[in-house]
N, C-alpha and C. Protein backbone atom coordinates (compact mmCIF):
# COMPACT_ATOMS: atom_id res chain seq x y z
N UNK A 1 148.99 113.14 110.74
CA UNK A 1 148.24 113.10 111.98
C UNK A 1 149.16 112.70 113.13
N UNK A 2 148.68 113.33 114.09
CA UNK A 2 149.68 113.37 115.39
C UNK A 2 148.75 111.82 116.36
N UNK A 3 149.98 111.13 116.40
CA UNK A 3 150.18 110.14 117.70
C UNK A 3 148.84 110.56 118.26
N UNK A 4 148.32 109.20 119.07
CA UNK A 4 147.01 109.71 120.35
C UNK A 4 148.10 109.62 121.79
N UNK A 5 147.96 110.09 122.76
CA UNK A 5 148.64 110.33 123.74
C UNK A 5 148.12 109.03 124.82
N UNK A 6 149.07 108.55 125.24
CA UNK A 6 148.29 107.21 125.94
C UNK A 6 148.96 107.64 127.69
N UNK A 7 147.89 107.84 128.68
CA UNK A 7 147.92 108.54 130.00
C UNK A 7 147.94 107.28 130.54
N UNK A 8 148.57 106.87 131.57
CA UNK A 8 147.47 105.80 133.03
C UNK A 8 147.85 106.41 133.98
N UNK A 9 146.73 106.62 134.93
CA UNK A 9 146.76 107.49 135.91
C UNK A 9 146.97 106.46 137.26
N UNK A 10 147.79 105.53 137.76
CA UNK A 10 147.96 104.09 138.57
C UNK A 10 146.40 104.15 140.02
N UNK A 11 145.79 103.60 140.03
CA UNK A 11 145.06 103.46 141.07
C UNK A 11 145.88 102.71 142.31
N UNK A 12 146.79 103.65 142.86
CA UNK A 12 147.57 102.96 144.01
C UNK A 12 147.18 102.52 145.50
N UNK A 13 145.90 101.85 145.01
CA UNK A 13 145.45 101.18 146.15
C UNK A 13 144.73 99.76 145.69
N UNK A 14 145.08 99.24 144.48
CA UNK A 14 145.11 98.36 143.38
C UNK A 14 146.51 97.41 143.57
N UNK A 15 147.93 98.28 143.47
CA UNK A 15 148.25 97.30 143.62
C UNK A 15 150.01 97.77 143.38
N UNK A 16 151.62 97.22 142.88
CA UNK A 16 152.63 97.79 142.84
C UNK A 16 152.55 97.57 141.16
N UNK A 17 153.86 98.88 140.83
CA UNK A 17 154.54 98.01 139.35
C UNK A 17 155.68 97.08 139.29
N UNK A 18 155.51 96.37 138.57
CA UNK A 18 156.36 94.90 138.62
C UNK A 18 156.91 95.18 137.01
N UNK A 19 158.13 95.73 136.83
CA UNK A 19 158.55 95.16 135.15
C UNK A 19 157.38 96.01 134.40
N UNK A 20 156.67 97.37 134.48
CA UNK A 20 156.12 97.89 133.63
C UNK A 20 154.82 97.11 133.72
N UNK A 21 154.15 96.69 134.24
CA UNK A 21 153.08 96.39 134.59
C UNK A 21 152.16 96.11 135.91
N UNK A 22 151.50 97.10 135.78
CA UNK A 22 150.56 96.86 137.45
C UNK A 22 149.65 95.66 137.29
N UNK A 23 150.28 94.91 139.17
CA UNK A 23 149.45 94.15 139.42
C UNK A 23 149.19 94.02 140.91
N UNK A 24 147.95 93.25 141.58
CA UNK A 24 148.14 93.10 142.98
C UNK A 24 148.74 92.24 143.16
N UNK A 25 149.08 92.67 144.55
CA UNK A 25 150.51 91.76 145.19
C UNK A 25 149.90 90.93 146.59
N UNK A 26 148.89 91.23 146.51
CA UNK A 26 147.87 90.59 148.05
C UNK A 26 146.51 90.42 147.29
N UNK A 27 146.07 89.69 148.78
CA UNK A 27 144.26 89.94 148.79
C UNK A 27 143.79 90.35 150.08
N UNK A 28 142.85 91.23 149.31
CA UNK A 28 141.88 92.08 151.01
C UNK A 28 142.24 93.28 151.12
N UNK A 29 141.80 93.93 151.91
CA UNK A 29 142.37 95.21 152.03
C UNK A 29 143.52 95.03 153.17
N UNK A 30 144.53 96.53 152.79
CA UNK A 30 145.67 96.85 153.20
C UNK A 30 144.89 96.95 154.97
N UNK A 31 146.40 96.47 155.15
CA UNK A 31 146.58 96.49 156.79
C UNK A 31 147.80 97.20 157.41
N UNK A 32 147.93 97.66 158.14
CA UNK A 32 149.06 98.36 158.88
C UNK A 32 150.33 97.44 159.94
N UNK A 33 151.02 96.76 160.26
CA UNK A 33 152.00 95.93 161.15
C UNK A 33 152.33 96.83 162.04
N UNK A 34 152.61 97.00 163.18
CA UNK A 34 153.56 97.58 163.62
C UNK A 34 154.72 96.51 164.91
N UNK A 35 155.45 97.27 165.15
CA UNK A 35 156.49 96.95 165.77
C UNK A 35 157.31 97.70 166.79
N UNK A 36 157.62 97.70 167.94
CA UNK A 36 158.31 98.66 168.75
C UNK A 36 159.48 98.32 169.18
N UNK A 37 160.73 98.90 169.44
CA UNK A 37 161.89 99.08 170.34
C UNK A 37 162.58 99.61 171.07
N UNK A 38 163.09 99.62 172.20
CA UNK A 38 163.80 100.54 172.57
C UNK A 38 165.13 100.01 172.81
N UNK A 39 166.59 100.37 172.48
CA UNK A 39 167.97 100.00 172.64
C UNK A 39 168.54 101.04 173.20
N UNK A 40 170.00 100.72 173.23
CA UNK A 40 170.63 101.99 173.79
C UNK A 40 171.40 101.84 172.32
N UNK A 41 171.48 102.93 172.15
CA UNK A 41 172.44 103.66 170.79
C UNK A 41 172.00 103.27 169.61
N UNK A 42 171.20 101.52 169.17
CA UNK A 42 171.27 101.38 167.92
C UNK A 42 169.82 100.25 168.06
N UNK A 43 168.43 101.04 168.30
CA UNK A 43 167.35 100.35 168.27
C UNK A 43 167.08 99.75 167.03
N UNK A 44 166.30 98.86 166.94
CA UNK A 44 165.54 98.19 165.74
C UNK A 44 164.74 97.24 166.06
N UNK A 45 164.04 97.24 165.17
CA UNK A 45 162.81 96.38 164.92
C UNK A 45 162.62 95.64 163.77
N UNK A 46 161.46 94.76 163.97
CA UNK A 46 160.92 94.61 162.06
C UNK A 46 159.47 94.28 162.45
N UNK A 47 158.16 94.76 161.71
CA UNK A 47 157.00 94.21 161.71
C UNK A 47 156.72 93.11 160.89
N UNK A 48 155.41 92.48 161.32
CA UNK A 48 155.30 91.31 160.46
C UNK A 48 154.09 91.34 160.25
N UNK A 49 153.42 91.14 158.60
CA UNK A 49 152.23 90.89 158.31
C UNK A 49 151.90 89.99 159.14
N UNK A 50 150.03 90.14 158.83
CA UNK A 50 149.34 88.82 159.30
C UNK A 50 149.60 87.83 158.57
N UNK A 51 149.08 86.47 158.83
CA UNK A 51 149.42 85.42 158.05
C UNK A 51 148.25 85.49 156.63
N UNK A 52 148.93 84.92 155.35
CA UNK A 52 148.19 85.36 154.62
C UNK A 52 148.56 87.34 153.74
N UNK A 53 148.87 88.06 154.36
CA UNK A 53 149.27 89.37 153.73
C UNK A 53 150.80 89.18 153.23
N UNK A 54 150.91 90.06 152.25
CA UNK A 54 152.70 90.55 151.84
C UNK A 54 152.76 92.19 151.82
N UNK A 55 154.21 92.05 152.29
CA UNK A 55 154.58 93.72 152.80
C UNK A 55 154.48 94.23 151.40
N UNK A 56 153.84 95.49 151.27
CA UNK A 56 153.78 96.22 149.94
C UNK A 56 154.65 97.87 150.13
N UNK A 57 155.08 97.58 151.32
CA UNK A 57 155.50 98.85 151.77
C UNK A 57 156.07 99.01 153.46
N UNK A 58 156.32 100.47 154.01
CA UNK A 58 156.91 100.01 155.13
C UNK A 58 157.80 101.44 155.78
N UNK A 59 157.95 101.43 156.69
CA UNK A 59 158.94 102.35 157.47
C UNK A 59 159.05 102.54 158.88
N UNK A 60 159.82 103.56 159.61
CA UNK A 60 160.00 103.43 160.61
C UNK A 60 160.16 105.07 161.43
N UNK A 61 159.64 105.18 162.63
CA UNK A 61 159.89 106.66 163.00
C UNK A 61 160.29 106.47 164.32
N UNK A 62 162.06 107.49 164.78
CA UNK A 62 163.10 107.41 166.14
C UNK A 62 162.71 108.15 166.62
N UNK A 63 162.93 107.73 168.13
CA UNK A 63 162.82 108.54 169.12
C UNK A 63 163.34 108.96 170.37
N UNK A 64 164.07 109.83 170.35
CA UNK A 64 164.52 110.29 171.62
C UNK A 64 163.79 111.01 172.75
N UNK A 65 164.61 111.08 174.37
CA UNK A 65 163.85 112.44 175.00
C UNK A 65 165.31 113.18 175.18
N UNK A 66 166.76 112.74 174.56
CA UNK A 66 167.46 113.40 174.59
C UNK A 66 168.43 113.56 173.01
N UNK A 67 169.20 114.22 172.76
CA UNK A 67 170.21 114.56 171.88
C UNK A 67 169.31 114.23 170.38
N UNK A 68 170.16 114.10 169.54
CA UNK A 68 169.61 113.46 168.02
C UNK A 68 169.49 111.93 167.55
N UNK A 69 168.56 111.65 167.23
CA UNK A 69 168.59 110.68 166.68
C UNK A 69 167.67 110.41 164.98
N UNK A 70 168.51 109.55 163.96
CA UNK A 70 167.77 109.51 163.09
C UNK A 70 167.79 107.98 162.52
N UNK A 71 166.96 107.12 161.33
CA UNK A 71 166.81 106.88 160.74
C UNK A 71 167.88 106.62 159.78
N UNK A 72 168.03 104.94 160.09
CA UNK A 72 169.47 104.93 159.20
C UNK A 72 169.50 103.37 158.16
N UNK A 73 168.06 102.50 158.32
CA UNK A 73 167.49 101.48 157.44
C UNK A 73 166.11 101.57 157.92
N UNK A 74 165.63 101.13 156.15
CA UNK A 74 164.40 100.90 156.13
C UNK A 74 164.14 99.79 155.14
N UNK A 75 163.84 98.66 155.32
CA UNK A 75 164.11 97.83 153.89
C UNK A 75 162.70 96.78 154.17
N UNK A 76 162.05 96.08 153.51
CA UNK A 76 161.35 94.85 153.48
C UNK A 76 162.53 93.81 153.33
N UNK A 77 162.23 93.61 154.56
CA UNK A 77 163.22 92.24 155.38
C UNK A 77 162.94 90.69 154.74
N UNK A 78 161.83 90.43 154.06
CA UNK A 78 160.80 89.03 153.81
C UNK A 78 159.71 89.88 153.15
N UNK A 79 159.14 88.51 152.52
CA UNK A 79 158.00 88.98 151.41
C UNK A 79 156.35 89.70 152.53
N UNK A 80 156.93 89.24 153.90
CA UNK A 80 155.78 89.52 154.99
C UNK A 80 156.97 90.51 156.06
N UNK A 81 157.50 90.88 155.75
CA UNK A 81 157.69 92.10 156.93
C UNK A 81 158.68 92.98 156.59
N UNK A 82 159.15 94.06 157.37
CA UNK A 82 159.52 95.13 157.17
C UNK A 82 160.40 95.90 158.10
N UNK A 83 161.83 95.61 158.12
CA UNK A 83 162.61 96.15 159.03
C UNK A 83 163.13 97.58 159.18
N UNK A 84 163.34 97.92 160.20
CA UNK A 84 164.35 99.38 160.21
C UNK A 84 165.25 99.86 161.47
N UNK A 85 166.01 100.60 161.86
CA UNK A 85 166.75 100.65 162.48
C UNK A 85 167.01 102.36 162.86
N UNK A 86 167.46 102.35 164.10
CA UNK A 86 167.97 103.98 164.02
C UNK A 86 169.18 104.13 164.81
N UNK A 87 169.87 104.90 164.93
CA UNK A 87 171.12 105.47 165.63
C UNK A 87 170.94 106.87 166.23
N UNK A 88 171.92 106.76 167.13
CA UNK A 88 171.80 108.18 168.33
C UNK A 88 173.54 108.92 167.94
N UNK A 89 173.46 110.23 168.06
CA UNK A 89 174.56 111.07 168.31
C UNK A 89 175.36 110.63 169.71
N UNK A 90 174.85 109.82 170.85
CA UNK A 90 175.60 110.02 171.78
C UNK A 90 174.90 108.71 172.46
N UNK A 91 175.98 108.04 173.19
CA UNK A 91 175.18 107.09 174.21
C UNK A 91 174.00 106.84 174.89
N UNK A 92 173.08 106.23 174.25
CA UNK A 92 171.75 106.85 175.14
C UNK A 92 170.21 105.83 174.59
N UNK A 93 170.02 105.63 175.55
CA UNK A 93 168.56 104.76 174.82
C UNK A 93 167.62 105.54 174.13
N UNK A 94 167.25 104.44 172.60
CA UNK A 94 166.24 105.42 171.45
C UNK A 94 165.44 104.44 171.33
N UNK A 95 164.36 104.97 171.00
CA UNK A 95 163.06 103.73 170.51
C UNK A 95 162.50 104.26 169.09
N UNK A 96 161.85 103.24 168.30
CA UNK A 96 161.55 103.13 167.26
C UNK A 96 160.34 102.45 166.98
N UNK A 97 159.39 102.87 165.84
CA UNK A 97 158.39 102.23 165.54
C UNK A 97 158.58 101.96 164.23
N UNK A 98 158.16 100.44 164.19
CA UNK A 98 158.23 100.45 162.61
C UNK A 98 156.57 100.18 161.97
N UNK A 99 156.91 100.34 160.33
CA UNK A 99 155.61 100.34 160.09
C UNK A 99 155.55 99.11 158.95
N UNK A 100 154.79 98.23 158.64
CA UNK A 100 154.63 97.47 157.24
C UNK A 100 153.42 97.52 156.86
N UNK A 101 153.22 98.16 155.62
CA UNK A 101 152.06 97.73 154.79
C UNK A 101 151.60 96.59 154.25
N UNK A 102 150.71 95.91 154.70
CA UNK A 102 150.25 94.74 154.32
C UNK A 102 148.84 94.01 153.27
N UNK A 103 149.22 93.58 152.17
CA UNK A 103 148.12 93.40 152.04
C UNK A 103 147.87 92.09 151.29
């Protein structure tokens, strides 16, 4: 007789995996942080949960009105927030939003 096949399908609004096992990492429902900047050549930010939430997640989106700019960190900075950073092709002020999932 053949093995039974063992599926888990993660309910990812439950919670992260830690070491092969899901658990929640907050209480309450998820919340959004945000954060804004504008620099010349090398913007950044970091959001910060409310008091009480931990970052479960996180990112950041650049912005120019001239040349290129992209996306060059994105990391959970602290167990409550969520940094990132961007860079420009050429001298020039860029702004950035960051994002942290909180819950």
């Amino acid at each position: 007789m053949s093995e039974p096949e063992v599926f888990h399908v993660p309910d990812w609004h439950v919670g992260q995996c830690q070491s092969g096992t899901w658990r929640k990492v907050g209480s309450g429902e998820l919340q959004i942080a945000t954060a804004q900047a504008t620099g010349w050549r090398f913007p950044g930010a970091t959001a910060t949960c409310p008091t009480g939430k931990r970052v479960t997640g996180g990112g950041g989106i650049c912005t120019s009105r001239t040349g290129y700019i992209w996306l060059t960190r994105s990391f959970p900075s602290a167990n409550n927030s969520w940094s990132a950073a961007c860079d420009t092709t050429e001298d020039q002020n860029g702004s950035i939003t960051v994002y942290a999932i909180c819950q």
